[in-house]
Structures are given as structure tokens and as C-alpha cells.
N, C-alpha and C. Protein backbone atom coordinates (compact mmCIF):
# COMPACT_ATOMS: atom_id res chain seq x y z
N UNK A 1 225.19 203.01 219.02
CA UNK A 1 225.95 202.97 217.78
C UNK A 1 226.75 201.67 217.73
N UNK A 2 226.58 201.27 216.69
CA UNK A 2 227.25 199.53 216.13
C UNK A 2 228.61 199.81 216.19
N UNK A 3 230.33 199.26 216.79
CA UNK A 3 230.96 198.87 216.44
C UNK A 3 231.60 198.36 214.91
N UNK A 4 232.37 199.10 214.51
CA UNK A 4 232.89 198.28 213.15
C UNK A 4 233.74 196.87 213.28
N UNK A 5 233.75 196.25 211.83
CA UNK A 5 234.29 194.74 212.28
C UNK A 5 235.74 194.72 213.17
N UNK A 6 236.08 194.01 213.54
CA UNK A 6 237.48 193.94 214.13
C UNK A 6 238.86 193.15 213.29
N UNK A 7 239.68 193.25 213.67
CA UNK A 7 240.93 193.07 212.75
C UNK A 7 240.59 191.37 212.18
N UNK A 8 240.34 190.49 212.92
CA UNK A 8 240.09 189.13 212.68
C UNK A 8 238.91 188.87 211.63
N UNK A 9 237.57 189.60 211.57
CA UNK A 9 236.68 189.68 211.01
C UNK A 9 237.23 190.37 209.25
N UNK A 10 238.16 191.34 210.10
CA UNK A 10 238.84 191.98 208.19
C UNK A 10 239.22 190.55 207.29
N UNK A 11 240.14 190.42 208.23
CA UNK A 11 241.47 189.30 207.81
C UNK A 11 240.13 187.92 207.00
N UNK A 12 239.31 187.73 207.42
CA UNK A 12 238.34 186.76 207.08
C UNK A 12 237.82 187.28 205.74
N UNK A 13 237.72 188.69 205.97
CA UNK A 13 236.49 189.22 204.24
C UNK A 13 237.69 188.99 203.24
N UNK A 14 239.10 189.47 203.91
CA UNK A 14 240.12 189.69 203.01
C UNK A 14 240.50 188.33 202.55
N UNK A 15 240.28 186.95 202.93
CA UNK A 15 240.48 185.98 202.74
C UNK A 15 239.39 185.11 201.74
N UNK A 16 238.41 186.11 201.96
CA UNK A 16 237.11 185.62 201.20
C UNK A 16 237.19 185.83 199.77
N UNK A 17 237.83 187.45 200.05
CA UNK A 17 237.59 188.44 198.62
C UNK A 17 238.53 187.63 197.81
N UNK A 18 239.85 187.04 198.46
CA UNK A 18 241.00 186.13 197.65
C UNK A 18 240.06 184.75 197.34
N UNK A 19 239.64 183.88 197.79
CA UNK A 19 239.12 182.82 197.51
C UNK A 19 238.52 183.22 196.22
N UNK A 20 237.41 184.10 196.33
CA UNK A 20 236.32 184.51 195.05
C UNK A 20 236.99 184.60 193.57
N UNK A 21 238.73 185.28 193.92
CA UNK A 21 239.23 185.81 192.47
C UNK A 21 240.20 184.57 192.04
N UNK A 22 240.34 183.83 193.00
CA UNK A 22 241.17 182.97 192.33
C UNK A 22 240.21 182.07 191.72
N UNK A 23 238.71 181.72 192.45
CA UNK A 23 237.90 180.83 191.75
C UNK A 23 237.56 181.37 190.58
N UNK A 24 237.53 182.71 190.32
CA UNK A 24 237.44 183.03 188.73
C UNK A 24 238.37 182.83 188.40
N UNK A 25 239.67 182.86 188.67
CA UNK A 25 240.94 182.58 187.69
C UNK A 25 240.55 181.09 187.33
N UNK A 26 240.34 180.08 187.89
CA UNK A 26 239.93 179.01 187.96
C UNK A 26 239.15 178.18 186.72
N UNK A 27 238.13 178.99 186.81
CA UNK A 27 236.83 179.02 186.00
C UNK A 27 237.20 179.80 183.87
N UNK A 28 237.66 181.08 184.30
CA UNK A 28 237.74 181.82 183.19
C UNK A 28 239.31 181.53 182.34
N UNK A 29 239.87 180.78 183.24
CA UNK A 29 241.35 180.37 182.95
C UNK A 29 242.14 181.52 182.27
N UNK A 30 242.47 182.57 183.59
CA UNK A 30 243.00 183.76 183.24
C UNK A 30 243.82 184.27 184.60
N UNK A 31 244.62 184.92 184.81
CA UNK A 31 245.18 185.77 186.07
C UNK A 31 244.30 186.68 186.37
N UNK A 32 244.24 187.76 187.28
CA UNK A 32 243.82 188.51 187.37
C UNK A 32 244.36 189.23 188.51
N UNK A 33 244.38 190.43 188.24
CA UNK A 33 245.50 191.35 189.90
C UNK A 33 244.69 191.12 191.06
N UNK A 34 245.41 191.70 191.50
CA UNK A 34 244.84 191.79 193.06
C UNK A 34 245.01 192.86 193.69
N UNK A 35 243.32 193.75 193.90
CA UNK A 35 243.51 195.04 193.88
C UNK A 35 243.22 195.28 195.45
N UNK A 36 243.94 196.57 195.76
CA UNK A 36 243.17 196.94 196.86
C UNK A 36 241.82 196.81 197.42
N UNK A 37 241.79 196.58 198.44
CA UNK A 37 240.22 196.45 199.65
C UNK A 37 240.37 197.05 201.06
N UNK A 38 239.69 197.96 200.94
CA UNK A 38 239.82 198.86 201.60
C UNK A 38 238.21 198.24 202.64
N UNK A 39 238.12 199.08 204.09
CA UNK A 39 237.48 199.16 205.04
C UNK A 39 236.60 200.57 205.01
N UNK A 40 236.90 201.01 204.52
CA UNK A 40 236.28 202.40 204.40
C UNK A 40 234.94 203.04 203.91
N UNK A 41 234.23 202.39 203.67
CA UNK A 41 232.75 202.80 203.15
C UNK A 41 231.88 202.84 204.41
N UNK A 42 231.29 204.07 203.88
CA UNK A 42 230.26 204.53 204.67
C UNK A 42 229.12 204.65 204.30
N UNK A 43 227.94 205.15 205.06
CA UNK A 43 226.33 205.28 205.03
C UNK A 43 225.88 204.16 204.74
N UNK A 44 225.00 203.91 203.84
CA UNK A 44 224.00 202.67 203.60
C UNK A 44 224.07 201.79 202.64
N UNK A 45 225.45 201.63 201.92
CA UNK A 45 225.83 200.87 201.24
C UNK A 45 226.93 199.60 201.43
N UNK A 46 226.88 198.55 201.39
CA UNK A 46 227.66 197.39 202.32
C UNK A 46 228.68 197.11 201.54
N UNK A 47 228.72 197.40 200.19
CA UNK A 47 230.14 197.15 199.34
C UNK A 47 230.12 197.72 198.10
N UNK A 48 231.69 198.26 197.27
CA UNK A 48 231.30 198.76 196.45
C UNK A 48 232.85 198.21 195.71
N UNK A 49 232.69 197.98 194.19
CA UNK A 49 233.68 197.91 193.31
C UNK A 49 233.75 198.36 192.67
N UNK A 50 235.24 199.61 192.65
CA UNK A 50 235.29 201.09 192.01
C UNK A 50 236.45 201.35 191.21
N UNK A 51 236.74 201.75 190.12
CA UNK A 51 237.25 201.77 188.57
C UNK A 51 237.29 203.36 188.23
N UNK A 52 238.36 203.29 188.18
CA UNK A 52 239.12 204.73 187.85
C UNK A 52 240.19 205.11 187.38
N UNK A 53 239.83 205.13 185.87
CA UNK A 53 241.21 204.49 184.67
C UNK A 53 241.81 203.49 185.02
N UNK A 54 242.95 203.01 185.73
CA UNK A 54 243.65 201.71 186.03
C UNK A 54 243.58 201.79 187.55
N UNK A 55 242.96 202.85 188.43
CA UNK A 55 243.02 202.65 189.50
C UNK A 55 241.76 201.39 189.88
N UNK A 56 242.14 200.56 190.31
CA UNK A 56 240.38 199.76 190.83
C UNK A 56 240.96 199.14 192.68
N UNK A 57 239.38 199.14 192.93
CA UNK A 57 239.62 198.98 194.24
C UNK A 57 238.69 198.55 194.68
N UNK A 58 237.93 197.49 195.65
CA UNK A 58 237.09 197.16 196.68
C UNK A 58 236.89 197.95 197.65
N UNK A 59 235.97 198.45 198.26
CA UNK A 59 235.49 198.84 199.49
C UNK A 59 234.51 198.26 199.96
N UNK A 60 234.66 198.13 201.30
CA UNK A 60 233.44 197.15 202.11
C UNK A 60 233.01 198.37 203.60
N UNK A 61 231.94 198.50 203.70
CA UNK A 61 231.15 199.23 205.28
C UNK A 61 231.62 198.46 206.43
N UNK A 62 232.31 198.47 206.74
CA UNK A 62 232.61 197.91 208.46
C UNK A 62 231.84 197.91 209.40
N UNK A 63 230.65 198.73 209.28
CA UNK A 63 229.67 198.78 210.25
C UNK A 63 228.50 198.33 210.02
N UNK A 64 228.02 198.11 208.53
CA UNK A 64 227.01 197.02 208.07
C UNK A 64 227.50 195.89 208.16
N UNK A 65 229.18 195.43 207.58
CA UNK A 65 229.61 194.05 208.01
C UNK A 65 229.55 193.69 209.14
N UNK A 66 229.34 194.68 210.31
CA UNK A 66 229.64 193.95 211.92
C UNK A 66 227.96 193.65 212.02
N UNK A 67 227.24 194.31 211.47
CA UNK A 67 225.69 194.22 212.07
C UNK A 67 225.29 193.37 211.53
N UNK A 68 225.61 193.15 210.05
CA UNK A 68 224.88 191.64 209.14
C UNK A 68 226.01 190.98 209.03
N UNK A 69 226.65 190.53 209.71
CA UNK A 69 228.08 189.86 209.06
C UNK A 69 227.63 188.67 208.73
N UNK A 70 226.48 187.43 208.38
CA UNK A 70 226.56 186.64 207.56
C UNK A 70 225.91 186.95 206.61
N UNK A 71 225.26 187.78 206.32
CA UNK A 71 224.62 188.33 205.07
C UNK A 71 225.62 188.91 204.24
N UNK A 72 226.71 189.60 204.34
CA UNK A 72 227.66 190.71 203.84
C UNK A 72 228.56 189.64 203.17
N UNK A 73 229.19 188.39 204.52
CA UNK A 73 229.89 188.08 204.48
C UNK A 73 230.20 186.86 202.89
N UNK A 74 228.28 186.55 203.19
CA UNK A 74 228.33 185.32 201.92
C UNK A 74 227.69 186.33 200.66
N UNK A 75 226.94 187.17 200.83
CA UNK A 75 226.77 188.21 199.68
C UNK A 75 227.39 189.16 199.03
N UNK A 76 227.73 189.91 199.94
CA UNK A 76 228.28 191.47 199.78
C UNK A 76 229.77 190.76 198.98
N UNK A 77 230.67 190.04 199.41
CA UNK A 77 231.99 189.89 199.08
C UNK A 77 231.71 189.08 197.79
N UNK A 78 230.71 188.13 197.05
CA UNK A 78 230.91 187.76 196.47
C UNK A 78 230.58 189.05 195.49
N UNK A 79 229.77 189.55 195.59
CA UNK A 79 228.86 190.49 194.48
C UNK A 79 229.98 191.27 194.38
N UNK A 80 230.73 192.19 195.24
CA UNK A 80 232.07 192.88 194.60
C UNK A 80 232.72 192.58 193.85
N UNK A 81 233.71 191.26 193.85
CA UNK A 81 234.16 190.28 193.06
C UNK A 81 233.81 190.08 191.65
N UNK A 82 232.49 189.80 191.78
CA UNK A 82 231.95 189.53 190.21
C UNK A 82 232.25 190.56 189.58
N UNK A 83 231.95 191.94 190.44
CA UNK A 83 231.95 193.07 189.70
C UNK A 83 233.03 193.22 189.19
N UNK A 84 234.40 193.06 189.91
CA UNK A 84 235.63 193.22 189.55
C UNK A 84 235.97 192.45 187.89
N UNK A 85 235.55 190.85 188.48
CA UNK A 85 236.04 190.19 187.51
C UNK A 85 235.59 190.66 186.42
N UNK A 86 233.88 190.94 186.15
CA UNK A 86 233.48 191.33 185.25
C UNK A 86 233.72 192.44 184.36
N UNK A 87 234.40 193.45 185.21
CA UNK A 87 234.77 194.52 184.41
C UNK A 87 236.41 194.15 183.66
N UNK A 88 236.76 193.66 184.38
CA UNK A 88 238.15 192.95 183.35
C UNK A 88 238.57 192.40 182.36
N UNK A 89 237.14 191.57 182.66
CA UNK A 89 237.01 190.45 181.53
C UNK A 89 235.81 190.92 179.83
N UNK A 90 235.20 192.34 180.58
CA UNK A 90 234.12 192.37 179.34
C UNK A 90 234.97 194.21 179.33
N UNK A 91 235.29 194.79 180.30
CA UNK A 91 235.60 196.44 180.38
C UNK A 91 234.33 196.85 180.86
N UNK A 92 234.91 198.31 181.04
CA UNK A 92 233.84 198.85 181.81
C UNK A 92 232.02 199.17 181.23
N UNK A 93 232.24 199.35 180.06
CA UNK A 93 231.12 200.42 178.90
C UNK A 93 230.59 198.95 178.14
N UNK A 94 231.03 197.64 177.65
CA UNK A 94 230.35 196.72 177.52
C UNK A 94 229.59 195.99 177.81
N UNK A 95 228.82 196.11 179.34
CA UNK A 95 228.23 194.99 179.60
C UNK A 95 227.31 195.94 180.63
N UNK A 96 225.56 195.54 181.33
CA UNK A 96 225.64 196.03 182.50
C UNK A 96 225.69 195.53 183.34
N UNK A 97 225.88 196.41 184.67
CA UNK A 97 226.11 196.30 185.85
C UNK A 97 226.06 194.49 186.78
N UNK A 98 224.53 195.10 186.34
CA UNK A 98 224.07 193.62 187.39
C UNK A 98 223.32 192.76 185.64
N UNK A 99 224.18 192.49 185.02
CA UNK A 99 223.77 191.56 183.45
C UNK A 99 224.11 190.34 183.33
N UNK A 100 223.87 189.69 182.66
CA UNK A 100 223.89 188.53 182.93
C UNK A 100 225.44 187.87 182.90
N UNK A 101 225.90 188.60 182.56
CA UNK A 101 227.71 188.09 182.58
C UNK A 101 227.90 188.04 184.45
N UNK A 102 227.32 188.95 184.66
CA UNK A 102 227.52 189.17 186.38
C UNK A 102 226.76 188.14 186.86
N UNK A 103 225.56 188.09 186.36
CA UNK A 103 224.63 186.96 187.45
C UNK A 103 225.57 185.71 187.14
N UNK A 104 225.84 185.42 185.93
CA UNK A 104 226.73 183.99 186.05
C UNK A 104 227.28 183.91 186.54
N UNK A 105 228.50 184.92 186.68
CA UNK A 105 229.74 184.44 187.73
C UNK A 105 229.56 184.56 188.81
N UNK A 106 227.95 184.74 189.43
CA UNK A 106 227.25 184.76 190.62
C UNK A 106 227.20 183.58 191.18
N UNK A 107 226.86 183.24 190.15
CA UNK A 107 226.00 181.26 189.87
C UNK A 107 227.42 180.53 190.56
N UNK A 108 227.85 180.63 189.63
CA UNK A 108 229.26 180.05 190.17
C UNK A 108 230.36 179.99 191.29
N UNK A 109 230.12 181.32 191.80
CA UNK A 109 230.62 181.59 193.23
C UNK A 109 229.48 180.60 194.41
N UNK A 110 228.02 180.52 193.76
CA UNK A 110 227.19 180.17 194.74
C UNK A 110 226.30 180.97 195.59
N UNK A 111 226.29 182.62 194.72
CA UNK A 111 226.01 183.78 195.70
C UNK A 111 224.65 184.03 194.67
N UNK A 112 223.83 184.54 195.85
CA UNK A 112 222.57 184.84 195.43
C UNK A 112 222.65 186.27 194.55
N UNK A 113 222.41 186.06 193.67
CA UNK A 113 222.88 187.38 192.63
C UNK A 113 221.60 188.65 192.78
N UNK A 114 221.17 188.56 193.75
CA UNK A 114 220.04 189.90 194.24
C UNK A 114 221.09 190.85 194.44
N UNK A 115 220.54 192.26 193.67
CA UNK A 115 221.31 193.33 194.05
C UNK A 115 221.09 193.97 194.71
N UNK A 116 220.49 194.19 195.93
CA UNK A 116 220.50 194.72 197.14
C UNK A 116 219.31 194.17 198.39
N UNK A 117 219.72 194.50 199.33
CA UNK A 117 219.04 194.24 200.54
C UNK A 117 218.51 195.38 201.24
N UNK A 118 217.40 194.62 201.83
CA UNK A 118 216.64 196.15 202.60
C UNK A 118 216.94 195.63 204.12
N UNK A 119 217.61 196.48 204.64
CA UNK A 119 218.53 196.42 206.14
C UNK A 119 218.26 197.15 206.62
N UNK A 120 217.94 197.25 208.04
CA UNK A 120 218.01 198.04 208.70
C UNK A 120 219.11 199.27 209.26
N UNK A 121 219.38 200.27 208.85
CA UNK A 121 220.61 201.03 209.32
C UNK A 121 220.91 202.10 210.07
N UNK A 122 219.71 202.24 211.19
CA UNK A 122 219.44 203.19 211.66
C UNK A 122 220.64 203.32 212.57
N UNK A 123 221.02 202.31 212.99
CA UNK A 123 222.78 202.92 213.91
C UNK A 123 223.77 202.64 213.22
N UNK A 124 223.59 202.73 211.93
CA UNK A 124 225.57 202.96 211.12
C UNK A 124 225.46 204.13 211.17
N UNK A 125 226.83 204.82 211.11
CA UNK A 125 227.42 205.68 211.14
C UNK A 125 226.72 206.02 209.58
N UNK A 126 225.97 207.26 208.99
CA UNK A 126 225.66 208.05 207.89
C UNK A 126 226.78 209.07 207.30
N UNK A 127 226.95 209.24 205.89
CA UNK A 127 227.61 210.55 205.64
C UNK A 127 226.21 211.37 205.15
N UNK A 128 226.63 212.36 205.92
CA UNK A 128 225.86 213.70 205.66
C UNK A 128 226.03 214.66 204.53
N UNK A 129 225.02 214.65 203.61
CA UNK A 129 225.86 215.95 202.61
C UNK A 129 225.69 217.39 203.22
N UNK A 130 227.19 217.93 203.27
CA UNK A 130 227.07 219.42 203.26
C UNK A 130 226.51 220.52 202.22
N UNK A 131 225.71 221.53 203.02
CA UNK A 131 225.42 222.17 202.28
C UNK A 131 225.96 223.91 202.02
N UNK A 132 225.52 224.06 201.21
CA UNK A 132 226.68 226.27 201.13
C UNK A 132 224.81 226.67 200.81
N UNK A 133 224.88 227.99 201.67
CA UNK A 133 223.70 228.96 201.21
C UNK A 133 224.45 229.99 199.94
N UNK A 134 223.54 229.96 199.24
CA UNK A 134 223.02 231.00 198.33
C UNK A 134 222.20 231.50 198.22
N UNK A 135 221.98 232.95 197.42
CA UNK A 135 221.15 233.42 197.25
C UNK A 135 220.17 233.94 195.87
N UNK A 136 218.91 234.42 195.57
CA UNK A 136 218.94 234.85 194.32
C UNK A 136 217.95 236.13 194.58
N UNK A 137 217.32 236.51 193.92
CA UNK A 137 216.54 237.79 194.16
C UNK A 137 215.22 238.08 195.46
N UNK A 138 215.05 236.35 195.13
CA UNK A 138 213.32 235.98 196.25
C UNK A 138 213.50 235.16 197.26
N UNK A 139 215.01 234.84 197.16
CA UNK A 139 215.25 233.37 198.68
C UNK A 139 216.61 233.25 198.58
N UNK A 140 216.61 232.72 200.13
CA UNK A 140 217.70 231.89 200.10
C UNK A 140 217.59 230.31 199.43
N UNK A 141 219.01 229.96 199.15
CA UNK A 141 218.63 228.26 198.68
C UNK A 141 220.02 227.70 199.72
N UNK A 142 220.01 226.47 199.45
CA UNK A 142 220.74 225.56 200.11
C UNK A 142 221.39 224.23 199.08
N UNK A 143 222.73 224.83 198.92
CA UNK A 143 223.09 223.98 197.55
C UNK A 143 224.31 222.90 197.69
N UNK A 144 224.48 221.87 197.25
CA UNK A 144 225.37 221.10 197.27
C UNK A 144 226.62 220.95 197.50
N UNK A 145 227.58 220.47 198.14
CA UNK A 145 228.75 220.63 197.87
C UNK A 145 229.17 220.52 196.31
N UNK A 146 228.51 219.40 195.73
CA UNK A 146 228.95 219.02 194.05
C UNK A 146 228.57 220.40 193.61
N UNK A 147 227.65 220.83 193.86
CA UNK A 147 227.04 222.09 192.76
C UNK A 147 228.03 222.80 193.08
N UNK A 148 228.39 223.55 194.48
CA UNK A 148 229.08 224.78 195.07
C UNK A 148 230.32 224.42 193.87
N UNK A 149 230.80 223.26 194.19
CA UNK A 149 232.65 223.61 193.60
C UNK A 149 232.36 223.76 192.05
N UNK A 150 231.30 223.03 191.62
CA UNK A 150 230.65 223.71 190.10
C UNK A 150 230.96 224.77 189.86
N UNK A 151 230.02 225.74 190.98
CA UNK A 151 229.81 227.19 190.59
C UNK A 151 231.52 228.26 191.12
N UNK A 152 231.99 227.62 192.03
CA UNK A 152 233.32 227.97 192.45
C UNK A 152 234.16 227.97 191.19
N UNK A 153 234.47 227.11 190.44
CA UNK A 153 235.57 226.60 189.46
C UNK A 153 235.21 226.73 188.20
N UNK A 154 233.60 227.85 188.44
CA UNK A 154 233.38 228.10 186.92
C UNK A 154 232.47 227.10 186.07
N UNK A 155 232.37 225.57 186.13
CA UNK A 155 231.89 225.08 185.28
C UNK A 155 230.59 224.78 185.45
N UNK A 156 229.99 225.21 186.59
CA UNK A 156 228.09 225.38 186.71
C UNK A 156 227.58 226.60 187.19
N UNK A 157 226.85 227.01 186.32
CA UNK A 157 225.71 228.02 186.75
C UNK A 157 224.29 227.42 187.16
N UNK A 158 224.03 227.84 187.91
CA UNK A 158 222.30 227.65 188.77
C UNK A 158 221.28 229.25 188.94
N UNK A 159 220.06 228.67 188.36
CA UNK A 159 219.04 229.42 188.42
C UNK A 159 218.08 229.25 189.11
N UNK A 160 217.94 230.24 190.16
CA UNK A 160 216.63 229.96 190.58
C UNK A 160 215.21 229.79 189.79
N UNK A 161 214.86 228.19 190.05
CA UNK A 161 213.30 228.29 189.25
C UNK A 161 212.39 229.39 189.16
N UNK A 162 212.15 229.90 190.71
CA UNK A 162 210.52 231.32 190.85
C UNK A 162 211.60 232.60 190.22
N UNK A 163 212.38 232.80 190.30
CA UNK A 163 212.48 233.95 189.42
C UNK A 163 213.58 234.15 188.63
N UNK A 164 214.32 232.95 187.88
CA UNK A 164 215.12 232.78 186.85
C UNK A 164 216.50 234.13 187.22
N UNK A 165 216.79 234.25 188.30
CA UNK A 165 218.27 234.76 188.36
C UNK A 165 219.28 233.72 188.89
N UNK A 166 220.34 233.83 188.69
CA UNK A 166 221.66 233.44 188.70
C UNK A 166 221.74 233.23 190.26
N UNK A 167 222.59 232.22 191.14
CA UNK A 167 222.20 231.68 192.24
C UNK A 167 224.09 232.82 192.77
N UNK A 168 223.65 232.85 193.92
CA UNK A 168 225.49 233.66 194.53
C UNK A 168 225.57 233.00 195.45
N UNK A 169 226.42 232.70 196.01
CA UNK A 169 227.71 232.71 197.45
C UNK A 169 227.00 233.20 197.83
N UNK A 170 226.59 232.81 198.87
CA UNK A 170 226.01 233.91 200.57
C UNK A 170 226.36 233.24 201.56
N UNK A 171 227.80 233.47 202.05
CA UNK A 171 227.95 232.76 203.32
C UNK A 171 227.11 233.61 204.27
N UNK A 172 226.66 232.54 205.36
CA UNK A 172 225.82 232.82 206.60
C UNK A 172 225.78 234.12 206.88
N UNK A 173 226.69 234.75 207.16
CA UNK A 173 226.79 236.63 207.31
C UNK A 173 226.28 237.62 206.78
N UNK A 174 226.44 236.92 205.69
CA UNK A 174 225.72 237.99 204.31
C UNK A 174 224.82 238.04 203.81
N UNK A 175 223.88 236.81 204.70
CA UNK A 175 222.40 236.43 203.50
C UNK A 175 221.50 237.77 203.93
N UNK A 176 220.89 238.18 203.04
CA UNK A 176 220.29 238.90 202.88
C UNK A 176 218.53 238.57 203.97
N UNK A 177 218.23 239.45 204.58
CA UNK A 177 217.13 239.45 204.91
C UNK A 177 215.83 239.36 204.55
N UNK A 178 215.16 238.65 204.18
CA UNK A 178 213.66 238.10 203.56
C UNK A 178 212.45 238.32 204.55
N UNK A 179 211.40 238.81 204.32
CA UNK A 179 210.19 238.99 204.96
C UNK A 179 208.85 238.71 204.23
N UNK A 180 208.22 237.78 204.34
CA UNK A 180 207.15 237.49 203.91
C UNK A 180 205.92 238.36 203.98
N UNK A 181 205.06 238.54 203.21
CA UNK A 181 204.01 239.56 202.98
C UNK A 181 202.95 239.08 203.98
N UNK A 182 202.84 240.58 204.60
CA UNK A 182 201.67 240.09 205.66
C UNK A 182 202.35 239.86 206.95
N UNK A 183 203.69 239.47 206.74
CA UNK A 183 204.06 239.12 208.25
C UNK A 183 204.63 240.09 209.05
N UNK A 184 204.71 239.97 210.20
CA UNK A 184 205.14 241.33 211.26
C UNK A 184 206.09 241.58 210.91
């Protein structure tokens, strides 16, 4: 298992991620905040720039940055950035993602505006989705955390496809016993 970056290696992305926004201030001749960047991303994604009403924030994988750290370091940080700037400067619902407002201010950073890389990640650390059993008339199923708090809080119902009943709660204890035809 890979090591995540170390405090000196942060201090460097965090110095990067500042270079990138002031060169858009630079360029777009505008301020722009300076949001949180966080270390915290996990599984198979190397950076992400995330918007949530006025909350916004950077996150970077620490454990893809330690394994590709010059790939992350000259890609991953610029491509966040753009994202940031871009959503500031056009909002969120105007423009897309990876569009050409983004590839420009790609251009300009000097960063190869490809949106993703095929990496190897077989020793980062993965998040696992949990799953809740349920049940319906002909099986057990195995359902989502997103679905479960759905069906918990009321605002999703699930049907089983083979025989169109309503899906239940069956913690482990309670699932009901199934026997296939023909079998001992």
C-alpha cells in the first residue's frame, strides 16, 4: 500500500493551487477568494472542485498524488483551478464542465486540458460502497446506502423487477430463507 503525500509535498500543491488563481486574477483582471483545499479524496479520482451554494472547495487524493506526483502535480492542480475559476466567472448551470471556457483557461495555465488519465490504482486506498439487504417476495437484494436512506426517510420506494413487490429492511437476522427448485 502507497503512502500519502507528506506535509512538504502538501505545502507545494498548496502553493501551486495559489500560483494558478492568482494567474487567473492576472489574466481575467478580477479577485477571486481563496477557498479551501483539502487532502481528503479518496478511491480513483486525483482531484475534484466542489460547489455547494457558497460553500466551494478543492480536494486532491494524497495517495494518487504520492504515486503520480508529476502527473497530478502539473495536471490535476491546474484542471481544479480552471474548474474553480470557471464556475465563478460563467456560474455553475452556464457553461460545461470540460467546455471550452475551461479548455482556455487550460491553455493559459499551460496544462494539458485532457480530462482524465488511465492510472494505475491498484494500491490506493478504495472507498467501498456499503450495502443493507432487503427483501421482496422471490429474493434477497443488496441495496445502496443512497437507496437505503431513500427508503428510510420516506422519499424512495424500490421494486423488485421478477416480481414487482415493494423491496423491505431485512437486516441479516431476519432474511428470510430461499430454496431453489430441485435443490436438496
Amino acid at each position: 500500500m502507497i503512502d500519502p503525500i507528506d506535509p512538504e509535498q502538501r505545502e507545494r500543491v498548496l502553493e501551486r493551487t495559489e500560483y494558478f488563481i492568482a494567474s487567473a486574477e492576472e489574466v481575467l483582471e478580477r479577485p477571486f477568494d481563496r477557498i479551501p483545499v483539502h487532502f481528503d479524496l479518496r478511491g480513483t479520482t486525483a482531484g475534484m472542485f466542489r460547489a455547494d451554494g457558497r460553500k466551494r472547495e478543492i480536494r486532491y487524493n494524497p495517495w494518487i498524488f504520492a504515486k503520480y506526483w508529476d502527473l497530478n502535480f502539473e495536471g490535476t492542480v491546474p484542471h481544479e483551478v480552471a474548474h474553480y475559476i470557471v464556475h465563478e466567472v460563467y456560474g455553475p448551470r452556464r457553461v460545461k464542465p470540460h467546455g471550452q471556457e475551461w479548455r482556455a483557461l487550460m491553455d493559459y495555465f499551460g496544462a494539458d486540458p485532457e480530462v482524465t488519465f488511465k492510472l494505475d490504482v491498484d494500491d490506493i486506498p478504495q472507498r467501498r460502497q456499503r450495502t443493507h439487504p432487503y427483501r421482496c417476495d422471490c429474493r434477497e437484494h443488496q441495496v445502496s446506502t443512497t437507496r437505503h436512506n431513500r427508503m428510510l426517510k420516506g422519499t424512495g420506494q424500490y421494486v423488485c423487477r421478477y416480481c414487482s413487490t415493494r423491496l423491505v429492511y431485512a437486516p441479516d437476522d431476519t432474511l428470510p430463507e430461499f430454496s431453489l427448485a430441485g435443490s436438496p
